[in-house]
N, C-alpha and C. Protein backbone atom coordinates (compact mmCIF):
# COMPACT_ATOMS: atom_id res chain seq x y z
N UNK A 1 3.43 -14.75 22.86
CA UNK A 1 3.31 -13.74 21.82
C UNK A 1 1.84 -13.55 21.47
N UNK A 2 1.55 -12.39 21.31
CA UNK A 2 -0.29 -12.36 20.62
C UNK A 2 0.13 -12.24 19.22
N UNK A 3 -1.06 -13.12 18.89
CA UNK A 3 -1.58 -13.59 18.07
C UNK A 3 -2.63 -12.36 17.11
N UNK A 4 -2.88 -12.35 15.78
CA UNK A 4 -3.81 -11.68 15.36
C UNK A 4 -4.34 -12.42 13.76
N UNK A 5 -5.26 -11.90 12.72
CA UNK A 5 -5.03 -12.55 11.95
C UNK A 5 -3.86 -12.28 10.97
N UNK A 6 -2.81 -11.34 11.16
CA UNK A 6 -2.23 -11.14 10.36
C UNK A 6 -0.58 -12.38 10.98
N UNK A 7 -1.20 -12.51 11.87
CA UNK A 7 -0.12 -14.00 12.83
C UNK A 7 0.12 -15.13 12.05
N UNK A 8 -0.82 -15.49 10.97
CA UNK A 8 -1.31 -16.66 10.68
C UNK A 8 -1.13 -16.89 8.93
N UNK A 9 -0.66 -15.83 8.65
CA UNK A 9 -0.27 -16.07 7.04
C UNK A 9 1.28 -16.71 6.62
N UNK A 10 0.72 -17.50 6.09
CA UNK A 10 2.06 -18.38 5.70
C UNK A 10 2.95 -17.77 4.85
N UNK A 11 4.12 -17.89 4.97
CA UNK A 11 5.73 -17.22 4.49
C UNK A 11 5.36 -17.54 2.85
N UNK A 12 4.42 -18.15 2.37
CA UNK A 12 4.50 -18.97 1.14
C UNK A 12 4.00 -17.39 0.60
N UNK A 13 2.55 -17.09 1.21
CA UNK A 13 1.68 -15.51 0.73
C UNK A 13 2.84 -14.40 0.77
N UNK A 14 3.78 -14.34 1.25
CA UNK A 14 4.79 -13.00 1.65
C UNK A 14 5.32 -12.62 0.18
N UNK A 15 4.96 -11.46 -0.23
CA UNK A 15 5.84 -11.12 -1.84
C UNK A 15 7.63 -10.99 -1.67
N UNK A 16 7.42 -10.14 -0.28
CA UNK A 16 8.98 -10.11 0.23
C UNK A 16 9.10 -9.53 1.82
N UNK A 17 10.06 -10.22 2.05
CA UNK A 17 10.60 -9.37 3.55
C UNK A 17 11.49 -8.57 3.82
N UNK A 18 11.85 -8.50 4.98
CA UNK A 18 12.93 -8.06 5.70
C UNK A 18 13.25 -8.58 6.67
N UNK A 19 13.73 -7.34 7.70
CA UNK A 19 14.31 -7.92 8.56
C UNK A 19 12.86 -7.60 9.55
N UNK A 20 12.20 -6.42 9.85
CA UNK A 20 11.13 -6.06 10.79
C UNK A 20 9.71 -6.71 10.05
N UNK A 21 9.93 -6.33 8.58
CA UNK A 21 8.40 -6.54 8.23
C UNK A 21 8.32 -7.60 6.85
N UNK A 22 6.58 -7.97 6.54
CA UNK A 22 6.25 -8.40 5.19
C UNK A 22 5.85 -7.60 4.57
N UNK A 23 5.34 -8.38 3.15
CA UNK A 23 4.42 -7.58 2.44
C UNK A 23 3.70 -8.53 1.83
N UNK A 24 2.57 -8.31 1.53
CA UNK A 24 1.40 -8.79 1.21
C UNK A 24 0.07 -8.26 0.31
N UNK A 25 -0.50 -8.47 -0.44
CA UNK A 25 -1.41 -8.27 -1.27
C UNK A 25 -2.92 -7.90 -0.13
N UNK A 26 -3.35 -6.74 -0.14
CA UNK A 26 -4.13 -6.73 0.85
C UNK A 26 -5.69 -7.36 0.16
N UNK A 27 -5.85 -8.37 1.14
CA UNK A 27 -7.17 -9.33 0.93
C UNK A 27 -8.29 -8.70 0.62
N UNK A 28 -8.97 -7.59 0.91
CA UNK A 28 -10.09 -6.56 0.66
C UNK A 28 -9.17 -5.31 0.03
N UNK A 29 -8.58 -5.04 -1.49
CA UNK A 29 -8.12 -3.82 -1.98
C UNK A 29 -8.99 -3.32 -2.39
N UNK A 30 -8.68 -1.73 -2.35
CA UNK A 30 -9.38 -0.78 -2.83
C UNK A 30 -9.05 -0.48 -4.09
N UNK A 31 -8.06 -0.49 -4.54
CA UNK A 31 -7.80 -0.26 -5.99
C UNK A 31 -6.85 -1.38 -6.39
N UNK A 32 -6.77 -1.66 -7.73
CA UNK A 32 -5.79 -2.92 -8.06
C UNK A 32 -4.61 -2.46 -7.50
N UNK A 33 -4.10 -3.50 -6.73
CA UNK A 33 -2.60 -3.23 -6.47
C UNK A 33 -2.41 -3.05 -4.70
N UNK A 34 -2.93 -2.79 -4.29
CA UNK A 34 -2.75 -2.32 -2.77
C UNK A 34 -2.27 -4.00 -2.19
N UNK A 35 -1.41 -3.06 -1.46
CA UNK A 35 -0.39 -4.19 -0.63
C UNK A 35 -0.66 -3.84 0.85
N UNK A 36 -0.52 -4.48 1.89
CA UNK A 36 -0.13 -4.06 3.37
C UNK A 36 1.30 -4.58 3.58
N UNK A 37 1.65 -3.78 4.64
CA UNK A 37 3.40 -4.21 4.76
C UNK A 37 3.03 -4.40 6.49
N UNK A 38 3.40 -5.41 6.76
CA UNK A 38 2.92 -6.15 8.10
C UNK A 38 3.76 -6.28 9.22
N UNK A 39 4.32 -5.96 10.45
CA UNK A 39 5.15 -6.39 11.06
C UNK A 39 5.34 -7.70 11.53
N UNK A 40 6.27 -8.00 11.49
CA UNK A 40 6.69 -9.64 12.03
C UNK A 40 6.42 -9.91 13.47
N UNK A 41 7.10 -8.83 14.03
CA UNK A 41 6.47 -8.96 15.58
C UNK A 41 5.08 -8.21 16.02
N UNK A 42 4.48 -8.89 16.85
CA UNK A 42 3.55 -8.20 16.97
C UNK A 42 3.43 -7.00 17.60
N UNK A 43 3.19 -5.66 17.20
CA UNK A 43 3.26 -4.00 17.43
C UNK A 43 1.54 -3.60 17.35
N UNK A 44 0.70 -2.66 18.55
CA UNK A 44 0.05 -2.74 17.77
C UNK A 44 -0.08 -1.94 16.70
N UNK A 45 0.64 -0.69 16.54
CA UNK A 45 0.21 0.47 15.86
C UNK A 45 1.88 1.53 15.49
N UNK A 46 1.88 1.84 14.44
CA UNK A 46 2.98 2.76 14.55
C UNK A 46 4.06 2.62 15.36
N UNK A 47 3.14 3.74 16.73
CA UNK A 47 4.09 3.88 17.81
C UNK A 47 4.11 3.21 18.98
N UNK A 48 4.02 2.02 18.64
CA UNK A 48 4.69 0.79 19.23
C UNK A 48 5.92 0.00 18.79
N UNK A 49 6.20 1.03 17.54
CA UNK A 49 7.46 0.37 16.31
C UNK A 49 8.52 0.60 16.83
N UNK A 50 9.53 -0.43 17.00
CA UNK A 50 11.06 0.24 17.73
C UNK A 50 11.54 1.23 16.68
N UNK A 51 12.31 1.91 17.64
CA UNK A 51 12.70 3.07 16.30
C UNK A 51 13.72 2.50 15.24
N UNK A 52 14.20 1.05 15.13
CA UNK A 52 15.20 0.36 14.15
C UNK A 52 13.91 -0.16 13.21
N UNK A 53 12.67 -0.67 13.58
CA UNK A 53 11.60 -0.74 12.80
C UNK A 53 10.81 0.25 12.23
N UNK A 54 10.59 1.67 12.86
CA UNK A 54 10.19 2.85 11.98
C UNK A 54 11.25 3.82 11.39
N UNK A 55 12.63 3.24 11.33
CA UNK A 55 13.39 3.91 10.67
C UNK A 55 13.64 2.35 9.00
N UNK A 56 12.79 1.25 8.97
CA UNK A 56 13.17 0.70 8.04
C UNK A 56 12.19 1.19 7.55
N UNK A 57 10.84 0.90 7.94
CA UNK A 57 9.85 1.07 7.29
C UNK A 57 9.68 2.15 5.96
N UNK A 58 10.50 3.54 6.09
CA UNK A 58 10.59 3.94 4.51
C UNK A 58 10.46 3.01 3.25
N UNK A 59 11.87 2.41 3.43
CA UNK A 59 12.63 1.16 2.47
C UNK A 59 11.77 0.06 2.43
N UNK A 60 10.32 -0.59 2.93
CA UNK A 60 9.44 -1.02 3.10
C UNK A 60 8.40 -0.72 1.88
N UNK A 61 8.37 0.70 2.34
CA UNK A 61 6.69 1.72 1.29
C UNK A 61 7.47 1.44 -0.33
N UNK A 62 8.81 1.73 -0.19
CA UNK A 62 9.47 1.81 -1.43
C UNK A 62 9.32 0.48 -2.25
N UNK A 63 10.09 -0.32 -1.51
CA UNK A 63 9.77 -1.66 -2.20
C UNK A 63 8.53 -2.52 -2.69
N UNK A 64 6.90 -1.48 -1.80
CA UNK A 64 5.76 -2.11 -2.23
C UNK A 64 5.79 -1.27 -3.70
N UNK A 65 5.93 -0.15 -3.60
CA UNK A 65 5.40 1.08 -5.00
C UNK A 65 6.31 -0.09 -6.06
N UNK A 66 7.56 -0.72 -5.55
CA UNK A 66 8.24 -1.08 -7.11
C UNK A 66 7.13 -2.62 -7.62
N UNK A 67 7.03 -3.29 -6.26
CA UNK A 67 6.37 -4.05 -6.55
C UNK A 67 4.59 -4.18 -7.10
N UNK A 68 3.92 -3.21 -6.56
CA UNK A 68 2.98 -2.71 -7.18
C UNK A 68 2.97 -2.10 -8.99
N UNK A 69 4.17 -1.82 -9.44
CA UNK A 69 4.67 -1.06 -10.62
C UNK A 69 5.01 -2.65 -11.59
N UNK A 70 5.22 -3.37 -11.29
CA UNK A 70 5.48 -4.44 -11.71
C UNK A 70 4.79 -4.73 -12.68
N UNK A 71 3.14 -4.81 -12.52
CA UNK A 71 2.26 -5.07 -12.90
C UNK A 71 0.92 -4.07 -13.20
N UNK A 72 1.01 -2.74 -12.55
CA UNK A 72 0.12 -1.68 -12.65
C UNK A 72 0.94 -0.71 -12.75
N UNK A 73 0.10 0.47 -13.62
CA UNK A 73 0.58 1.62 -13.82
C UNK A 73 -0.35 2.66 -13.42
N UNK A 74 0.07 3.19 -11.68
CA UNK A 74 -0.87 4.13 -10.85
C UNK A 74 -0.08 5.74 -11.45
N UNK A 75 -0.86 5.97 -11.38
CA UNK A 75 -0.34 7.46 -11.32
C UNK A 75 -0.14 8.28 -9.90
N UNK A 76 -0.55 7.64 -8.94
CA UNK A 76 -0.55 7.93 -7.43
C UNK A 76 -0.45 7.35 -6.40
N UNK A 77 -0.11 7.92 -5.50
CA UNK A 77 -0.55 6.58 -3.71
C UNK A 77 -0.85 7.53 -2.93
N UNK A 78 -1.48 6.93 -2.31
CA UNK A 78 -2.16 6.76 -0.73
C UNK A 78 -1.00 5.99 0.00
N UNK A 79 -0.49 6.31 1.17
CA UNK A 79 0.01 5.68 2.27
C UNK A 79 -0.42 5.86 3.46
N UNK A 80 -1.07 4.82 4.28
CA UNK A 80 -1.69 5.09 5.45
C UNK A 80 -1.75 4.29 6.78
N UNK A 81 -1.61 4.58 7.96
CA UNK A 81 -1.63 3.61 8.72
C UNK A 81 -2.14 4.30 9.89
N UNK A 82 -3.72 3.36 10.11
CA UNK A 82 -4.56 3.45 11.32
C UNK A 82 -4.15 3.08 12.63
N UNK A 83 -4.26 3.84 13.61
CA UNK A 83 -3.52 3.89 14.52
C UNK A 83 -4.89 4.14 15.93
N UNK A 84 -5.38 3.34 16.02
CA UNK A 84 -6.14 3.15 17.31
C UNK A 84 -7.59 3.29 16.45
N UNK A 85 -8.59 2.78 17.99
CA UNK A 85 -10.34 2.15 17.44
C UNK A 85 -10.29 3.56 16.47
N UNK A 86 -10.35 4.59 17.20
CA UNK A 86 -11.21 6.08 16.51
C UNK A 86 -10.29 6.61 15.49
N UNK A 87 -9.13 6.03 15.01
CA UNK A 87 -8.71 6.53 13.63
C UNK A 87 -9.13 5.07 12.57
N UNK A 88 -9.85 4.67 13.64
CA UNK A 88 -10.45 3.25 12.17
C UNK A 88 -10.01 2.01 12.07
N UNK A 89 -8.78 2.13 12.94
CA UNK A 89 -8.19 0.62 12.74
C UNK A 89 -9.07 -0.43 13.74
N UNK A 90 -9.28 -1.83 12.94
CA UNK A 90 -10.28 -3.08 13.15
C UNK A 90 -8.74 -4.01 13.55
N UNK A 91 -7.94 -4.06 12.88
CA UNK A 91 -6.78 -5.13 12.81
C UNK A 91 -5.71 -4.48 14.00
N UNK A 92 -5.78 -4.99 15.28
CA UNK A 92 -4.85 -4.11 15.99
C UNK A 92 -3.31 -4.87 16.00
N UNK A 93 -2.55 -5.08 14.91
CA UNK A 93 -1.23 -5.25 14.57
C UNK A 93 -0.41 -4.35 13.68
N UNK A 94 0.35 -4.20 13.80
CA UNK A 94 0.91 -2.61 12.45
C UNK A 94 0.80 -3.55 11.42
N UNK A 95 0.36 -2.66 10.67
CA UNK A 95 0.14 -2.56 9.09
C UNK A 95 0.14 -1.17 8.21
N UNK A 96 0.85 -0.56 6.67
CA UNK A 96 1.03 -0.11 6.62
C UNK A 96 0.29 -0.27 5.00
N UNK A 97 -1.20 0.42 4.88
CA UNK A 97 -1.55 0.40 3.50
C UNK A 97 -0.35 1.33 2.23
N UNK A 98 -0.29 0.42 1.14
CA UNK A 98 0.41 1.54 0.51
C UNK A 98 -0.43 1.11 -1.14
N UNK A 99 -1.87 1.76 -1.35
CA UNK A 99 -3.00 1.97 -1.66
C UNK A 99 -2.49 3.27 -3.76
N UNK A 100 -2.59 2.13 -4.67
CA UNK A 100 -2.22 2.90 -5.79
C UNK A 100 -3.44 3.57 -5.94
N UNK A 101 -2.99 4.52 -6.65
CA UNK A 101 -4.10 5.48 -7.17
C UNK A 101 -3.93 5.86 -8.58
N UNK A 102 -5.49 5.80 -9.53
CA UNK A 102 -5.51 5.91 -10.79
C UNK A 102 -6.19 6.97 -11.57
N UNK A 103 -6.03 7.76 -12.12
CA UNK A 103 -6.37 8.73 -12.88
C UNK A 103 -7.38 8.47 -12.71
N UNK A 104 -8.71 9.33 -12.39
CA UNK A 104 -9.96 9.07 -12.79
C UNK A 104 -10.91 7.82 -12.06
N UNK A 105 -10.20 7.42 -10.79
CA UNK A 105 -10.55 6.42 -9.74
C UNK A 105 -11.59 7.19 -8.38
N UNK A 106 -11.91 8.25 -8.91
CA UNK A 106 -12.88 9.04 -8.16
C UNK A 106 -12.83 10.39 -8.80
N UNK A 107 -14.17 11.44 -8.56
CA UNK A 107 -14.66 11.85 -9.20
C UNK A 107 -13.77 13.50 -8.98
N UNK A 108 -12.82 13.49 -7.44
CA UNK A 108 -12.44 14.70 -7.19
C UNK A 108 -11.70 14.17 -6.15
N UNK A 109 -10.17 13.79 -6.11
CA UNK A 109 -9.43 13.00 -5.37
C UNK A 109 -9.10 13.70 -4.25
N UNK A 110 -8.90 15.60 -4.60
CA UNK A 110 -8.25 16.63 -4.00
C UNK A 110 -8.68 16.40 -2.28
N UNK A 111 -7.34 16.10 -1.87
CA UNK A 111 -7.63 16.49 -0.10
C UNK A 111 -7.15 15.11 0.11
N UNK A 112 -7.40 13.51 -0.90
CA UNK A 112 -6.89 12.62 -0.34
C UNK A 112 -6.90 11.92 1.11
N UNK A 113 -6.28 11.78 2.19
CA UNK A 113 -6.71 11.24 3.40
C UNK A 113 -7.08 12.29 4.58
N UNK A 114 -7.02 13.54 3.75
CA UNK A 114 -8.08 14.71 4.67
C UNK A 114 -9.19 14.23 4.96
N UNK A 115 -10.00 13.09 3.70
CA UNK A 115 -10.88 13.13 3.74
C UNK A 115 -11.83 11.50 4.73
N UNK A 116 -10.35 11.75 5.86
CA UNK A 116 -10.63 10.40 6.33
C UNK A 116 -11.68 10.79 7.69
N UNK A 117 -12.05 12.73 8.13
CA UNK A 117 -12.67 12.61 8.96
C UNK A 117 -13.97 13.99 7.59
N UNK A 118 -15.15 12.99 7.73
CA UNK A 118 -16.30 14.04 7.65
C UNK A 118 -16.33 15.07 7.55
N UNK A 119 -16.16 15.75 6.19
CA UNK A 119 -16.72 17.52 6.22
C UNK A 119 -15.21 18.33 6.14
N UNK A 120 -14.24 17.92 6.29
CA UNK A 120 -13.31 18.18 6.73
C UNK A 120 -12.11 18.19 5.59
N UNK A 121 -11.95 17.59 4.69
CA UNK A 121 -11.39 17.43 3.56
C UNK A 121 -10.77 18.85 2.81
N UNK A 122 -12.07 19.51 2.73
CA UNK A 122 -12.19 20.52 2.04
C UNK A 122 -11.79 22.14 2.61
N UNK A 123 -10.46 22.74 1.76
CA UNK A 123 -10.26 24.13 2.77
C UNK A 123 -10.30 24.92 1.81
């Protein structure tokens, strides 16, 4: 099986599972609250997900927003998942940011992950 660092976190760190994936408090967040939801097996990206694993994964995003809500009150999310070197992804195992967002957590939010390529955000 390959190995990555997301191979190596102990069941103790897991907030909750399933049957395909974890979830986890992501170690570098961007805003309070951001979780990654991790696959158990190693995938690297998306569409490497069996389709019984990208048909759970909804019920996944859901269960981070309740668990994120627990303790923060976002007014928004970001959901995102990098999918090869040139869309950004460093960690080549699926992972699935699900990234709260807060009133007033940037200066002009509009466009959101438009604004993940340069210049481009804006129509």
């Amino acid at each position: 099986m390959k190995e990555s660092v997301f191979s190596n976190i102990p069941e103790s760190a897991w907030l909750h599972q399933s049957n395909h994936f974890f979830i986890i408090p992501d170690k570098y967040p961007v805003s309070n609250g951001h979780l990654l939801i991790i696959s158990k097996l190693h995938r690297l990206d998306f569409f490497e997900l069996t389709d019984e694993e990208q048909k759970e994964l909804p019920e996944l995003i859901t269960k981070a927003k309740t668990i994120i809500e627990q303790s923060h009150t976002p007014t928004g999310y970001n959901i995102g998942m990098n999918c090869g070197a040139s869309a950004g992804q460093t960690v080549f195992h699926f992972h699935c940011h699900v990234i709260p967002r807060y009133e007033g957590d940037m200066a002009d939010p509009r466009g959101g992950v438009r604004h993940s390529v340069e210049g481009k955000g804006y129509y």
